[in-house]
Protein backbone atom coordinates (compact mmCIF):
# COMPACT_ATOMS: atom_id res chain seq x y z
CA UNK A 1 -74.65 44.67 -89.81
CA UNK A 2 -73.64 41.56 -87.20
CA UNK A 3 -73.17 39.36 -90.54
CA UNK A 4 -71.03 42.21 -92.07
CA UNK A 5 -68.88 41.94 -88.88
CA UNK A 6 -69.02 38.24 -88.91
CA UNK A 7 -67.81 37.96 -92.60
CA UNK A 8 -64.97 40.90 -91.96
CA UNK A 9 -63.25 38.57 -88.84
CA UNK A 10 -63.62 35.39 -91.24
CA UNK A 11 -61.91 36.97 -93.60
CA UNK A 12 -59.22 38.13 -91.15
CA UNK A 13 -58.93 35.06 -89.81
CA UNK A 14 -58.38 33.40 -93.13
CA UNK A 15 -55.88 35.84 -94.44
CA UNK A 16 -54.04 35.97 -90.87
CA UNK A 17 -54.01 32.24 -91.03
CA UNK A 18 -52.56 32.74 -95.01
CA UNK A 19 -50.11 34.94 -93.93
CA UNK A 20 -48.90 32.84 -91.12
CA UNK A 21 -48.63 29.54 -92.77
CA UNK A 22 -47.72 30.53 -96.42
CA UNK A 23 -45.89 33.98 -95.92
CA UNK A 24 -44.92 33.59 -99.89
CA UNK A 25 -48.26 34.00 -101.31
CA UNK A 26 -49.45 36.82 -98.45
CA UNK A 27 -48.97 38.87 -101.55
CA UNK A 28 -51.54 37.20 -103.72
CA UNK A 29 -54.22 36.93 -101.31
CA UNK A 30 -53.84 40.53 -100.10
CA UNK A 31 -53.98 41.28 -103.65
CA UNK A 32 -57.30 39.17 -103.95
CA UNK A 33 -58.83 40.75 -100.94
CA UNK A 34 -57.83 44.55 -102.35
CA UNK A 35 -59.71 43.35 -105.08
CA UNK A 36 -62.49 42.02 -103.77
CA UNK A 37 -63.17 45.46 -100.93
CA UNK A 38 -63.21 47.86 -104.43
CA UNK A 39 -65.81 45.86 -105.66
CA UNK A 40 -67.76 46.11 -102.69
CA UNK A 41 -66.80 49.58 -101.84
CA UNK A 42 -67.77 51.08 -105.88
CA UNK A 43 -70.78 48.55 -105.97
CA UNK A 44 -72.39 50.62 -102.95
CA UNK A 45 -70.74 53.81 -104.05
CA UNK A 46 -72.48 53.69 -107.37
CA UNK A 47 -75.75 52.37 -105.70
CA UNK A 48 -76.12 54.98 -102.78
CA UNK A 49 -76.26 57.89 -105.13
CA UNK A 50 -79.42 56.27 -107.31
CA UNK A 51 -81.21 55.44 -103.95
CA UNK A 52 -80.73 59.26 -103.19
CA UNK A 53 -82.39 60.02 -106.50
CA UNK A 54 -86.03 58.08 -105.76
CA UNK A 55 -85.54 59.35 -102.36
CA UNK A 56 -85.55 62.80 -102.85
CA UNK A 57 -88.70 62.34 -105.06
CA UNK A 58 -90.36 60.49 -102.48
CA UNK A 59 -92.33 62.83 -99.66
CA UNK A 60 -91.19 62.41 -96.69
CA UNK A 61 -92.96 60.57 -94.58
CA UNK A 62 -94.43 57.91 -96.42
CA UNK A 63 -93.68 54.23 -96.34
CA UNK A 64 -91.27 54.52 -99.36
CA UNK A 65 -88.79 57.64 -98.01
CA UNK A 66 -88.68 55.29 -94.49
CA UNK A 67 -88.21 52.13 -96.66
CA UNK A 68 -85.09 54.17 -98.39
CA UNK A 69 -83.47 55.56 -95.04
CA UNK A 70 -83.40 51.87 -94.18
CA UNK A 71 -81.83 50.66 -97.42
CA UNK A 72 -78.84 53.71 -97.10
CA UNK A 73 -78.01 52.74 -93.94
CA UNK A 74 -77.87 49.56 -94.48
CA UNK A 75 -75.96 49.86 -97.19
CA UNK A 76 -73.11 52.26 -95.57
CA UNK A 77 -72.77 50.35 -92.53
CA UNK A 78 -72.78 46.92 -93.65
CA UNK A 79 -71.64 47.36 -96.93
CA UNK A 80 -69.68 50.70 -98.03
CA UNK A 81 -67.54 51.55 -95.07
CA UNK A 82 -66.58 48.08 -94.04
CA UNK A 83 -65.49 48.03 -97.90
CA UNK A 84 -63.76 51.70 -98.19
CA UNK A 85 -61.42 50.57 -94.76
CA UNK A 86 -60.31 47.12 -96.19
CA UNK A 87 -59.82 48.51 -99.32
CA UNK A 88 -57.30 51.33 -97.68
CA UNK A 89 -55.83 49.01 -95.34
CA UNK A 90 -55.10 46.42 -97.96
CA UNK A 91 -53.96 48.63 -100.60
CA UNK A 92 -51.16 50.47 -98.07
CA UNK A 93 -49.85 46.80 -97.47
CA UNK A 94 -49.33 45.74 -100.86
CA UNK A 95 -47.96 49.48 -102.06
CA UNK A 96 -45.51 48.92 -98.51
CA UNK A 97 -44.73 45.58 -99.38
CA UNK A 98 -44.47 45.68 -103.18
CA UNK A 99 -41.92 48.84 -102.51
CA UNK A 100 -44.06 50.86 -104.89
CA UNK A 101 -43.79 54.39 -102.66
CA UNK A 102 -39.86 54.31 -104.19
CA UNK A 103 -39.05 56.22 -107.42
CA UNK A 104 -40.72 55.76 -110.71
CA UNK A 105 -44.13 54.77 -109.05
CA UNK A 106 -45.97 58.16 -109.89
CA UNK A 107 -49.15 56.57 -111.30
CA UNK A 108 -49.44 55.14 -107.59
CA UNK A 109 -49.23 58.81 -106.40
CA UNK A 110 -51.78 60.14 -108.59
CA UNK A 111 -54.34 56.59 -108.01
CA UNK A 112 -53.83 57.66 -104.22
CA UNK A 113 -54.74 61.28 -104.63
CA UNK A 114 -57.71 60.02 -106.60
CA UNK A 115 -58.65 57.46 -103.95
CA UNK A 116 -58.40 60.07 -101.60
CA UNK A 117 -60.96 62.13 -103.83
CA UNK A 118 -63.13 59.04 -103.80
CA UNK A 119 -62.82 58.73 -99.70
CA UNK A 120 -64.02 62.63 -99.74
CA UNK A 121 -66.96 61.30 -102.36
CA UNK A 122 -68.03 58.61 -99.74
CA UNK A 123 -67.73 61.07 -96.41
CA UNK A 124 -69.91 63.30 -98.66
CA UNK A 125 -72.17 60.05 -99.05
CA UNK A 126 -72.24 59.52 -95.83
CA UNK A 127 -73.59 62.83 -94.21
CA UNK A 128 -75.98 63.14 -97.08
CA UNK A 129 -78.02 59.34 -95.49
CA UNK A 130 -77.61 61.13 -92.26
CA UNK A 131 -79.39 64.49 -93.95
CA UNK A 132 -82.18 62.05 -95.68
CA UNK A 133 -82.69 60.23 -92.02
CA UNK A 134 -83.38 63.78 -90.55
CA UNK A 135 -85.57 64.40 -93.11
CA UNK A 136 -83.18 67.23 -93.95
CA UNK A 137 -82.17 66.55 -97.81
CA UNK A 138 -82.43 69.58 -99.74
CA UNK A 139 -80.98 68.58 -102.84
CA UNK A 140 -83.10 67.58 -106.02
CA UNK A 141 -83.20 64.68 -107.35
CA UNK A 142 -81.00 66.21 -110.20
CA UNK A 143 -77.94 66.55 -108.23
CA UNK A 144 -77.94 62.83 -107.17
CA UNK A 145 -78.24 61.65 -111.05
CA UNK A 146 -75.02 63.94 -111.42
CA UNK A 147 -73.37 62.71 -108.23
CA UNK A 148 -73.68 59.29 -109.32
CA UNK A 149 -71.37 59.40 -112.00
CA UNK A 150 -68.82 61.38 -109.90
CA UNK A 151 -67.49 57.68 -108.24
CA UNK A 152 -67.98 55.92 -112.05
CA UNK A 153 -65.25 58.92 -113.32
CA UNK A 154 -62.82 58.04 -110.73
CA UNK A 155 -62.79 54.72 -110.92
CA UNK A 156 -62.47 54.37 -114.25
CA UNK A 157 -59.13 57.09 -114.05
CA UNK A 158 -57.98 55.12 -111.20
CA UNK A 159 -57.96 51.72 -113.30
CA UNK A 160 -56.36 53.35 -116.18
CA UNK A 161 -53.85 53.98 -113.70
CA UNK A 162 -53.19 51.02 -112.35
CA UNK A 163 -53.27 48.80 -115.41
CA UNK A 164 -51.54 51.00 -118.07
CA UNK A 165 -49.34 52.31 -115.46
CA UNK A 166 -48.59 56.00 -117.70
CA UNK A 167 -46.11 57.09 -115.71
């Protein structure tokens, strides 16, 4: 989690730094760093849900259900939220800044809504590694194989979006 933190305020730094000496290209390194957070965020958004599926087959317990409660929180804390936040915070720039909230833009409505969905798909995340820490999961390991293409779905609407642009 510290290196998480570490490598969030060296990347602030850096793009801070960017943004103060080369205001022109602010754009493309925002861009970059947008870029980069989805990555992050849908890499652990796609993983979470499979560790849910060995976990709920695992008793609890045993070495292997405390091995995954370590892995999920690991992975939200250092990995998924840090990710979800700079992906928001850099996306609202570069919609601000690239004027996109003005007419004509609704494909950056609709990519919102559906990030919004996604943010709702994470919180769900989220209180489900707090359920398997307590011991408290009481969802097969069925519903987690499902779950985990719920994030795939919506990403792959939300790119369509963004690159073809539809309307």
């Amino acid at each position: 989690m510290k290196k998480a933190i570490i490598a969030l305020a060296v990347m602030a730094a850096v793009i801070t730094a960017v943004f103060w000496l080369v205001p022109v290209e602010a754009l493309l390194w925002m861009k970059t760093l947008h870029i980069l957070a989805v990555i992050a965020w849908m890499a652990g958004m796609l993983y979470l849900p499979r560790l849910f599926v060995y976990h709920a087959d695992a008793a609890t317990g045993t070495p292997q259900s405390e091995t995954f409660k370590i892995m999920e929180r690991r992975l939200l804390k250092a990995i998924i939220n840090p990710a979800m936040i700079v992906t928001w915070v850099a996306g609202l720039w570069l919609a601000v800044k690239g004027g996109w909230f003005s007419g004509g833009n609704g494909w950056l409505h609709a990519k919102i809504a559906l990030v919004v969905l996604m943010s709702g798909v994470h919180g769900y995340f989220s209180a489900s590694v707090r359920r398997f820490a307590n011991d408290a999961n009481t969802k097969p390991a069925r519903h987690w194989r499902i779950m985990n293409e719920v994030p795939t779905v919506l990403l792959i609407v939300i790119v369509i979006l963004v690159v073809v642009k539809p309307f």
